[in-house]
Protein backbone atom coordinates (compact mmCIF):
# COMPACT_ATOMS: atom_id res chain seq x y z
CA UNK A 1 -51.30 -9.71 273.89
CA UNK A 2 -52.80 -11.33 270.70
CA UNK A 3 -55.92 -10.29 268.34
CA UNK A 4 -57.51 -12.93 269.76
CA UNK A 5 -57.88 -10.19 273.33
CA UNK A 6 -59.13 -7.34 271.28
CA UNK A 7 -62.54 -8.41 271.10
CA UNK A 8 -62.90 -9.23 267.43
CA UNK A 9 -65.01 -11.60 266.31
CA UNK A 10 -63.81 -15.28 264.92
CA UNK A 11 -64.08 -14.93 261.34
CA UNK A 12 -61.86 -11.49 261.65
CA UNK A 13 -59.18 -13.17 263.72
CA UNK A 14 -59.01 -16.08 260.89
CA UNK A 15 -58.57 -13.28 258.08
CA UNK A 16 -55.49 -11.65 260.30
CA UNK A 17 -54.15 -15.27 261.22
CA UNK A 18 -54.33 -15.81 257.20
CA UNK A 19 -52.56 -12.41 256.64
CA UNK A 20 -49.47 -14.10 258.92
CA UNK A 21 -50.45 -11.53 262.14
CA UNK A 22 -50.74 -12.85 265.56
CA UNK A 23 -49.81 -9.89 267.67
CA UNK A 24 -51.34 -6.32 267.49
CA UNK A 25 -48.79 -3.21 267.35
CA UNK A 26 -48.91 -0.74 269.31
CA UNK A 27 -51.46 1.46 268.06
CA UNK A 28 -53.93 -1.36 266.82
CA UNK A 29 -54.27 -2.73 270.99
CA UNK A 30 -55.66 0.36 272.07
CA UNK A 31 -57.58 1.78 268.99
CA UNK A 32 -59.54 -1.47 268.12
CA UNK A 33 -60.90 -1.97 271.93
CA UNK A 34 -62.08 1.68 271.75
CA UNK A 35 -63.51 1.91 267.93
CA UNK A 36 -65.51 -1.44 269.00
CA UNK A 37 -67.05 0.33 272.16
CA UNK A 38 -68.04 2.79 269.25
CA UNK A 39 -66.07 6.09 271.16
CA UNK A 40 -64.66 8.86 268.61
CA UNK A 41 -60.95 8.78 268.59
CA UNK A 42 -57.82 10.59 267.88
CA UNK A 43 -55.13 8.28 266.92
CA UNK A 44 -51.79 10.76 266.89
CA UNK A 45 -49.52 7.64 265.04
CA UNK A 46 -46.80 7.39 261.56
CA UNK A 47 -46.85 5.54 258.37
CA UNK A 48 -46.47 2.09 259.22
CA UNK A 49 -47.43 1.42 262.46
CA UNK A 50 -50.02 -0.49 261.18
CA UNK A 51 -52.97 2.32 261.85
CA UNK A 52 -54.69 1.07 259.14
CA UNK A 53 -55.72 -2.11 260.40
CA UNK A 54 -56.55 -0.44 263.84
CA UNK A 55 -59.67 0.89 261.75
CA UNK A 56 -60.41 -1.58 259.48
CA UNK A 57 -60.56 -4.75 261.50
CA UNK A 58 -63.05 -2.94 264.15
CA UNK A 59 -64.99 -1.42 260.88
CA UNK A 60 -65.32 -4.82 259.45
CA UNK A 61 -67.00 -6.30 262.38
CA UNK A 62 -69.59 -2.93 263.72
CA UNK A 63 -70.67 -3.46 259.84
CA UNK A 64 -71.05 -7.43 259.64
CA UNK A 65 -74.72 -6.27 260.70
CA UNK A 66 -76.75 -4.23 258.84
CA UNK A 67 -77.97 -3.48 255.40
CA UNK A 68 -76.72 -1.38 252.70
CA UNK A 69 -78.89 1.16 250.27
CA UNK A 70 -78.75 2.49 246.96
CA UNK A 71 -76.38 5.45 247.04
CA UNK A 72 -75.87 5.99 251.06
CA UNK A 73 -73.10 4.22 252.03
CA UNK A 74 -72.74 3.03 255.60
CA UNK A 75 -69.77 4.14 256.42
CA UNK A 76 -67.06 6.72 254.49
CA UNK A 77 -63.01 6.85 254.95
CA UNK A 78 -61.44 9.65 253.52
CA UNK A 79 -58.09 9.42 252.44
CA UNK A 80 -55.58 12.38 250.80
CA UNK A 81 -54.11 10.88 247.93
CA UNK A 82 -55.31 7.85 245.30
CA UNK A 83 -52.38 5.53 246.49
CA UNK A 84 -53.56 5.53 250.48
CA UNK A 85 -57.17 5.14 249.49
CA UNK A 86 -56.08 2.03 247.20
CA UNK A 87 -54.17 0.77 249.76
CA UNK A 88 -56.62 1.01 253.00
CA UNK A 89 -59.24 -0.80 249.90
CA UNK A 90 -56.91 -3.67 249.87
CA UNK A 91 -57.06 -3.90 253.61
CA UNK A 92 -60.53 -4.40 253.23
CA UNK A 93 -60.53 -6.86 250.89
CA UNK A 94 -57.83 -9.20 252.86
CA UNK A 95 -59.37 -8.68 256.26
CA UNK A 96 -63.02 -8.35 254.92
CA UNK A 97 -63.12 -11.48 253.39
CA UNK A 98 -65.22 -13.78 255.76
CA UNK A 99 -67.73 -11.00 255.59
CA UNK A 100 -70.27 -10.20 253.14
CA UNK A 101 -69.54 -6.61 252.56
CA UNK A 102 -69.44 -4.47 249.63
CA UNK A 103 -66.76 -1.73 249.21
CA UNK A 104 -66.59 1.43 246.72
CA UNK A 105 -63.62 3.15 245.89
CA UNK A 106 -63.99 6.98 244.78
CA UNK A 107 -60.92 8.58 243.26
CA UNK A 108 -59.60 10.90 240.38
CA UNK A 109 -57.72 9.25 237.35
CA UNK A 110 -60.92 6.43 236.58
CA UNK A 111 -63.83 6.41 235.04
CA UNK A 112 -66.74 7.82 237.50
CA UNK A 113 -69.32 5.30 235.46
CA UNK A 114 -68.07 2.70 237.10
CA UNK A 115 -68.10 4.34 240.54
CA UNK A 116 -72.00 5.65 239.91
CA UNK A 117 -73.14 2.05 239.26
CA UNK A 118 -71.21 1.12 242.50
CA UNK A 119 -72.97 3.77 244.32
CA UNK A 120 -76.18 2.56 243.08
CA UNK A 121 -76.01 -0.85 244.22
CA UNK A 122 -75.28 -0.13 247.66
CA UNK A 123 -71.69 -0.19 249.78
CA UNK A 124 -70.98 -0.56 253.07
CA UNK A 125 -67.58 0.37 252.79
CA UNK A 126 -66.80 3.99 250.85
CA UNK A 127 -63.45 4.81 250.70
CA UNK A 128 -62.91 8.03 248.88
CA UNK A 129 -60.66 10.96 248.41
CA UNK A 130 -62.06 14.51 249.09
CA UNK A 131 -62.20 15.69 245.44
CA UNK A 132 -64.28 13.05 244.32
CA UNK A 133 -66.50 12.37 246.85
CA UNK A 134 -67.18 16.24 246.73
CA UNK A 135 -67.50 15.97 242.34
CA UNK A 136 -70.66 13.11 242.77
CA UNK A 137 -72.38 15.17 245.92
CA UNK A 138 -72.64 18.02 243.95
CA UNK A 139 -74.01 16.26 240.87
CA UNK A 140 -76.55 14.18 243.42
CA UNK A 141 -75.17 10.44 242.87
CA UNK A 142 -74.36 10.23 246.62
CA UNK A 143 -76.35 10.92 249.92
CA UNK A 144 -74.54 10.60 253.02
CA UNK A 145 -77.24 10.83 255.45
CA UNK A 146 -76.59 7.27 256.12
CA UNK A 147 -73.41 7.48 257.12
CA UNK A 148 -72.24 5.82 260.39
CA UNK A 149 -68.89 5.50 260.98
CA UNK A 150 -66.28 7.94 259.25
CA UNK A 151 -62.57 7.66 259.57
CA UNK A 152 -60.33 11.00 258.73
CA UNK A 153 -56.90 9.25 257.69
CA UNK A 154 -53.55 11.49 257.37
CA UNK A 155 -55.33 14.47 258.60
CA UNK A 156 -52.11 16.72 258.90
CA UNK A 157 -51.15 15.54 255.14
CA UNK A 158 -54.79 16.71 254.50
CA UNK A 159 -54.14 20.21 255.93
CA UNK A 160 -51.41 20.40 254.06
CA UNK A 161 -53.24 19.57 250.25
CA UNK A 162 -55.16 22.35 251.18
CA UNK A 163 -58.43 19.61 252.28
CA UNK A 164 -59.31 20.72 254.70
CA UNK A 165 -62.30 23.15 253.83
CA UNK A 166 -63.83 19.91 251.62
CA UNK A 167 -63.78 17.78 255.00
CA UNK A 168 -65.55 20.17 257.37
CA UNK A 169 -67.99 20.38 254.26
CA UNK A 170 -68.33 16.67 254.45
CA UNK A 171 -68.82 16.29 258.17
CA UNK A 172 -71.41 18.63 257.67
CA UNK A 173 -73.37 16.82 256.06
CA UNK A 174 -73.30 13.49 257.98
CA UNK A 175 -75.38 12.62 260.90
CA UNK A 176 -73.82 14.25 264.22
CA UNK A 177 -74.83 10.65 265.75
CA UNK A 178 -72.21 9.14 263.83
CA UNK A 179 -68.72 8.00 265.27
CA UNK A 180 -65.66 9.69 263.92
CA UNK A 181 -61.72 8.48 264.03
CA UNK A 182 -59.30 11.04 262.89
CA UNK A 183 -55.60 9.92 262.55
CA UNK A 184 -52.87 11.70 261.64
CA UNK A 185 -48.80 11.77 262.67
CA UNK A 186 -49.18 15.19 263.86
CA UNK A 187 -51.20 17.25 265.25
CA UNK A 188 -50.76 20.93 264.42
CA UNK A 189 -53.26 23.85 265.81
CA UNK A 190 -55.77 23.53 262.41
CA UNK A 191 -56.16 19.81 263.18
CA UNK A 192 -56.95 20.22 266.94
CA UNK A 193 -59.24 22.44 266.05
CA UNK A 194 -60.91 20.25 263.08
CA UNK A 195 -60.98 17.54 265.84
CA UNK A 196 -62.52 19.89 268.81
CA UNK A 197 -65.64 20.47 266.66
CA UNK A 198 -66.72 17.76 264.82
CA UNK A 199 -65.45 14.44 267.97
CA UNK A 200 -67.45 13.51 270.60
CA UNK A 201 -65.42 13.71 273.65
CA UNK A 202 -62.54 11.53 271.75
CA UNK A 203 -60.44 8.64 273.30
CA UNK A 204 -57.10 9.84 272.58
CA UNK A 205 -54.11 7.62 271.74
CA UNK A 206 -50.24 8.63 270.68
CA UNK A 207 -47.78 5.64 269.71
CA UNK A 208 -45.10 7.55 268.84
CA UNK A 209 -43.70 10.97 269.51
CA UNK A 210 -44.59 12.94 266.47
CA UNK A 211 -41.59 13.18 263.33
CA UNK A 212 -39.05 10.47 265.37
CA UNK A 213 -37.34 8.05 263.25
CA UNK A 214 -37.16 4.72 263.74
CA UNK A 215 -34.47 3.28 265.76
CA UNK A 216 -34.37 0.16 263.13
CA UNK A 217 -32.99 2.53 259.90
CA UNK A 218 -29.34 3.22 260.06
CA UNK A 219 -29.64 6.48 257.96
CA UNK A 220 -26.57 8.28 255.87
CA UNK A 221 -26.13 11.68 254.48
CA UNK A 222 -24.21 11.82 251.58
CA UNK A 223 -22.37 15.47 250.57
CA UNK A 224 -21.83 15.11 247.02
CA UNK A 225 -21.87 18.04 244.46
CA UNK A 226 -24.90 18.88 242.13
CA UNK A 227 -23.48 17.10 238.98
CA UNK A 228 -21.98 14.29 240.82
CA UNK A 229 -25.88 13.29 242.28
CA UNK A 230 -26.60 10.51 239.82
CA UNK A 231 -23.20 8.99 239.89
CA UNK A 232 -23.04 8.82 243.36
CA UNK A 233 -26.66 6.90 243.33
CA UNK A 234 -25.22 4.35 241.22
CA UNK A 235 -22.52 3.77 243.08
CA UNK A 236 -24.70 3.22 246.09
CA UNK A 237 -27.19 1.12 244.19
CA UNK A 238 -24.64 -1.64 243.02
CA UNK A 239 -22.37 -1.14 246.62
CA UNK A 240 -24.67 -1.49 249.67
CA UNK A 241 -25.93 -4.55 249.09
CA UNK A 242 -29.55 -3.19 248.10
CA UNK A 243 -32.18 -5.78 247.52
CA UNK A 244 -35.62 -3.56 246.96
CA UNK A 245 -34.99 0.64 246.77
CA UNK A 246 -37.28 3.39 246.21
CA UNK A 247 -35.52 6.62 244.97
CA UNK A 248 -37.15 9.93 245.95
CA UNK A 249 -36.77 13.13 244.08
CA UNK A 250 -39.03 16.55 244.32
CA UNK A 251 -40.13 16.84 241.29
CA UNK A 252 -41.87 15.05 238.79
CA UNK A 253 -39.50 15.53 235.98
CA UNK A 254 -36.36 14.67 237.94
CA UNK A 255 -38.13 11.11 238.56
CA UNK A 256 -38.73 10.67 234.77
CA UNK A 257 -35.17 11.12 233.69
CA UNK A 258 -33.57 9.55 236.81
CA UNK A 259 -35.50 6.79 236.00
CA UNK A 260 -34.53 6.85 232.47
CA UNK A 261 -30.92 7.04 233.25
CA UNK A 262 -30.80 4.63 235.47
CA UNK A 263 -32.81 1.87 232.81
CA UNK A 264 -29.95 3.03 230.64
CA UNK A 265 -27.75 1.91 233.21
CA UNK A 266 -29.08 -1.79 233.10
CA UNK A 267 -30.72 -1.31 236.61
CA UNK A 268 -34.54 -3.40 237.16
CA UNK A 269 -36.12 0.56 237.83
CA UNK A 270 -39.42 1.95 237.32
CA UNK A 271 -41.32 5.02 238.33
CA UNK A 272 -44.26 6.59 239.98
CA UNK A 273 -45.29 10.13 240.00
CA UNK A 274 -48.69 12.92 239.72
CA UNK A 275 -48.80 12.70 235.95
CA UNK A 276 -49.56 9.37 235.70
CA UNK A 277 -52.92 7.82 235.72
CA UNK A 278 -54.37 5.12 238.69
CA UNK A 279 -53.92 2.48 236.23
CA UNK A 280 -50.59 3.30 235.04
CA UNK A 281 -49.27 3.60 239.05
CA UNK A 282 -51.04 0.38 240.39
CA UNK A 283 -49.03 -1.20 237.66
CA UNK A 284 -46.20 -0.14 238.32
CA UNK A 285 -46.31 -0.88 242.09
CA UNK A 286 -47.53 -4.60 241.45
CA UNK A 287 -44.89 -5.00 239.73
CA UNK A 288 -41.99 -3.67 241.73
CA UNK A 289 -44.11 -5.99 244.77
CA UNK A 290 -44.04 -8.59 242.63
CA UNK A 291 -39.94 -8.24 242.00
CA UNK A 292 -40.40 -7.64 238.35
CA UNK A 293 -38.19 -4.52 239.36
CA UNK A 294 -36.26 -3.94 242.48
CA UNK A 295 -36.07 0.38 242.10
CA UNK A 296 -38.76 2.39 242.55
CA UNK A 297 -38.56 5.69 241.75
CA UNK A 298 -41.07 8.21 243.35
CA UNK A 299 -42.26 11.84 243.84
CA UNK A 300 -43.23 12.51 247.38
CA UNK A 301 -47.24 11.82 246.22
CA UNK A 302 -46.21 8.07 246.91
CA UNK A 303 -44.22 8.79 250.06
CA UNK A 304 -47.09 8.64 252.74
CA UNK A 305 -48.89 5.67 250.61
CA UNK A 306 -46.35 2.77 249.55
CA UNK A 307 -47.00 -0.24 252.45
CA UNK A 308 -44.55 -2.82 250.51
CA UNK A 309 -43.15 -5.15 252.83
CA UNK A 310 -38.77 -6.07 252.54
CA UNK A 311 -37.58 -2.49 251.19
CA UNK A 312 -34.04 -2.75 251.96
CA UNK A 313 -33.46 0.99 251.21
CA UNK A 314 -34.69 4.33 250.61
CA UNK A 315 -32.48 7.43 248.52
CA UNK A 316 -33.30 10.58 249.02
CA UNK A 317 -31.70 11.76 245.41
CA UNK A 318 -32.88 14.99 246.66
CA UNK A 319 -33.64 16.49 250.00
CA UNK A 320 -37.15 16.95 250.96
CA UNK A 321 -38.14 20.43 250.85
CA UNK A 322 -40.29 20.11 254.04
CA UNK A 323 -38.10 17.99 256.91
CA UNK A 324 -41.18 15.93 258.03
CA UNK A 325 -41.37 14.40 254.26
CA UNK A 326 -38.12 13.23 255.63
CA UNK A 327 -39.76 11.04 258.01
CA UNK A 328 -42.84 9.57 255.78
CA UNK A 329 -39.87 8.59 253.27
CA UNK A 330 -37.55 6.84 255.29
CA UNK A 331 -40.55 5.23 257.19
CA UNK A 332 -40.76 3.00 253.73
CA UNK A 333 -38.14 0.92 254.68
CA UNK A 334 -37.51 -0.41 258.63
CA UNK A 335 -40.78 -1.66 259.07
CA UNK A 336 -41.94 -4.56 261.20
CA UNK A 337 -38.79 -5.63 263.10
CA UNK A 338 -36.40 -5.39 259.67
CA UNK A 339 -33.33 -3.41 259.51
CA UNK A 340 -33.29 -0.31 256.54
CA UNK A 341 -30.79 2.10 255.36
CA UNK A 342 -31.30 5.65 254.27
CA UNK A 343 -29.12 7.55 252.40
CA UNK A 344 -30.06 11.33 251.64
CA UNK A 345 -27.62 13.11 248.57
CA UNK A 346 -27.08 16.03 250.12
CA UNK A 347 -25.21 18.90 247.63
CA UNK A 348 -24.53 22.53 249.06
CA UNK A 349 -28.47 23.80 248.11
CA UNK A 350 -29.88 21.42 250.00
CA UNK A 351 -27.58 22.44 253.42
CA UNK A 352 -30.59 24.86 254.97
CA UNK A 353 -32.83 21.83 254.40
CA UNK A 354 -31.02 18.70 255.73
CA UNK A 355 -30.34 21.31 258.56
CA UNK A 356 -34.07 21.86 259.12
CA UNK A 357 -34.57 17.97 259.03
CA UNK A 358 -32.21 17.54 261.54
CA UNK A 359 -33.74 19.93 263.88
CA UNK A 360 -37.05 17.78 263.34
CA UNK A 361 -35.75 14.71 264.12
CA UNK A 362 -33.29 15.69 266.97
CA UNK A 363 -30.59 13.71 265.97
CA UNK A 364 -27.90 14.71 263.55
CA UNK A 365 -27.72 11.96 260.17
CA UNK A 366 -24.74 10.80 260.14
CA UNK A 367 -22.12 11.29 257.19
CA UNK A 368 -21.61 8.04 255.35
CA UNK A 369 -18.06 7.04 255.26
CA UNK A 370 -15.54 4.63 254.16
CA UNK A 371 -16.30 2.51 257.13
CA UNK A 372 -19.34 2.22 256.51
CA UNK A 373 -19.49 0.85 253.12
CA UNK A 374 -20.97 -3.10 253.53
CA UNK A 375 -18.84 -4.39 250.40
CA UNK A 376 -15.36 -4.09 249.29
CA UNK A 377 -14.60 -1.52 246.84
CA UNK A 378 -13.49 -2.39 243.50
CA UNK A 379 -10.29 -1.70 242.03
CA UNK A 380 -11.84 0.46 238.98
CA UNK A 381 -15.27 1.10 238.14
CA UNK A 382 -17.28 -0.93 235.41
CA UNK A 383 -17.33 0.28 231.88
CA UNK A 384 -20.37 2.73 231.02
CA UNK A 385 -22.84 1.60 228.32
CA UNK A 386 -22.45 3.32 224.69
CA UNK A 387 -25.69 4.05 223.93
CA UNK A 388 -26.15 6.10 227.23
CA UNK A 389 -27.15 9.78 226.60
CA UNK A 390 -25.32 12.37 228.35
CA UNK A 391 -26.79 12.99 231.82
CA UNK A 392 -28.76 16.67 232.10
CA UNK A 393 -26.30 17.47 235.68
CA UNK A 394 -23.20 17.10 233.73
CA UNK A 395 -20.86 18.56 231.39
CA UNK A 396 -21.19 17.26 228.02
CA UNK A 397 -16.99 17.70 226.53
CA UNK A 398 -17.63 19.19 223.07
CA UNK A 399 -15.82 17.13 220.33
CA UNK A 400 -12.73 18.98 219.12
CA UNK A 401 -12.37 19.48 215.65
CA UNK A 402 -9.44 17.01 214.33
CA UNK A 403 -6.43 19.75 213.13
CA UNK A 404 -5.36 20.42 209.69
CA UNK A 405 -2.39 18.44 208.91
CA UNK A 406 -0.53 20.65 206.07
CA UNK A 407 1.51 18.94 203.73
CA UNK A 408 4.97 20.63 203.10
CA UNK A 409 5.27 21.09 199.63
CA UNK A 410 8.65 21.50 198.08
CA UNK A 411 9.62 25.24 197.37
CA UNK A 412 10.71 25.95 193.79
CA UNK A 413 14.67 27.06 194.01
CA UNK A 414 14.72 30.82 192.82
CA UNK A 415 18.22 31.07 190.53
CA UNK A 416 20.89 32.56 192.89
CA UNK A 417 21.17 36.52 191.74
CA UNK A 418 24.57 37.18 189.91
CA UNK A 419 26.95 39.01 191.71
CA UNK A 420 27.59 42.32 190.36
């Protein structure tokens, strides 16, 4: 099967020819016939199955016709986090661009001046995380009685950021005639329920069974202890024959100063995490895309949102706290037909959780090994840079204070007593 059998029209299929696609994945063959016959739908697929484009391409052509107006955009797609809504924008902009259509972009960490005057001019295209969106309705810069087509992306990552109130707000106030997509890689009892009352008797479609991993990452866990965690990484980094990385940690601090260390370290590394502004994170993902940098490191608000093409491997410096943030994080690398490798630094705290992601997955991670290291080891390890601080996991050897050396001096010779 090709694009060309989907139904799209021929200034769509020269876009995804121009994009280097030919043939549909799984997911994108039987959501695009269905979005085009304009039925709701339920698409129960991961992180890089290419789910994105099984909305956008469809999208692009329903709204080729038609007219946009001040402040009511067409259609709305609502994303969880500033990195996926960025992301599913540039889809729009590579596929979308035979078409005359106008896109906004409404998310925390930029000026909303420049989204107003967007607003104002008319979009077909709104693309929006909840908070925002949510911020201009309430001061009146956004109608969406207009709206035609919505799209509910990473719904179960949306339950989980606590969205889910703000969404059944915004369905609420959207025509019920509209048509509705809601996608997410699980689908726990809050989500079926979300789905029951605001689709219309929804085509259903599941790619995948829900938190599997895929068969093209080899994936590692490493048992190390707590200090040795940053060592260990290093040694991976310059011994598996890594081309691109990301790095993973749980918390935001831990990705500054792993990041730090490892710049210290001479390695090309930069990082991405919740403190830093839209501006700050687009940069630094251009450039690791661009191969200014070959180590990304991230907090787990980038691990359902990085699409970056030839990441040879993923490092989980520290074990997700919830097992299927295991699955969004290794899905980074493995991705359309490449191989990936995943290695997960796994110290005695973090047994009851690699334990738990086990159970997810089904299959037990296997513990990396001398025979499974792709290079041959070197006979002693390369001299450490001077000007590297002492790393925060391990002991820093107090200097010892340099000992007295005492200088005999000679004793004065008492005269011998005289012998009575």
């Amino acid at each position: 099967m090709t694009f060309a059998d989907l139904g799209l029209s021929d200034e769509l299929l020269q876009a995804v020819i121009a994009a280097g696609y030919s043939e549909p994945t799984p997911i994108q063959a039987q959501a695009i016939p269905a979005i085009l016959r304009m039925r709701d739908l339920i698409g129960i697929a991961q992180t890089g199955t290419g789910k994105t484009a099984s909305f956008v391409l469809p999208m692009i052509d329903i709204l080729a016709s038609g007219r946009r107006r001040a402040r009511m955009p067409r259609s709305l797609i609502l994303e969880p986090t500033r990195e996926l809504a960025a992301q599913v924008a540039e889809n729009f902009e590579k596929y979308g661009q035979n078409h005359d259509l106008k896109m906004a972009l409404l998310i925390g960490g930029v000026q909303m001046g420049d989204q107003v005057k967007a607003l104002d001019e008319g979009v077909d295209v709104l693309i929006a995380t909840p908070g925002r969106l949510m911020d201009l309705f309430d001061r009146g810069k956004i109608l969406l009685t207009g709206c035609e087509l919505l799209v509910i992306d990473e719904a179960d990552r949306m339950l989980d950021m606590g969205f889910i109130p703000d969404i059944e707000s915004i369905c609420s106030k959207l025509p019920d005639t509209r048509q509705t997509m809601l996608f997410s890689a699980t689908m726990p009892p809050p989500i079926a329920k979300l789905a029951k009352k605001f689709l219309t008797n929804p085509t259903r479609i599941e790619v995948s069974r829900a938190a599997s991993t895929n068969a093209d990452i080899t994936a590692f866990k490493v048992p190390v202890k707590s200090r040795q965690k940053r060592e260990t990484l290093r040694w991976l980094l310059q011994n598996d024959l890594v081309e691109t990385a990301i790095v993973f940690a749980n918390r935001k601090t831990t990705v500054r100063e792993l990041n730090k260390s490892l710049q210290q370290y001479g390695f090309a590394s930069s990082e991405i995490h919740g403190d830093m502004d839209q501006t700050s994170r687009l940069r630094e993902l251009a450039r690791f895309k661009a191969g200014e940098i070959n180590i990304l490191v991230a907090s787990d608000v980038a691990a359902r949102g990085l699409d970056i093409k030839g990441v040879s491997h993923i490092f989980n410096f520290d074990t997700p706290w919830h097992p299927d943030d295991y699955v969004h994080r290794i899905g980074r690398t493995g991705r359309a037909g490449a191989k990936g490798r995943a290695f997960t630094l796994v110290a005695e705290e973090d047994a009851e959780a690699i334990a738990n992601v086990e159970k997810l997955t089904g299959c037990k991670i296997d513990v990396f090994g001398k025979k499974d290291v792709r290079v041959e080891l070197k006979a002693a390890p390369e001299p450490e840079p001077e000007d590297v601080e002492p790393e925060a996991d391990e002991p820093v050897e107090k200097p010892r204070r340099a000992s007295r050396e005492r200088t005999p001096e000679p004793r004065e010779e008492r005269p011998a007593k005289p012998r009575r």
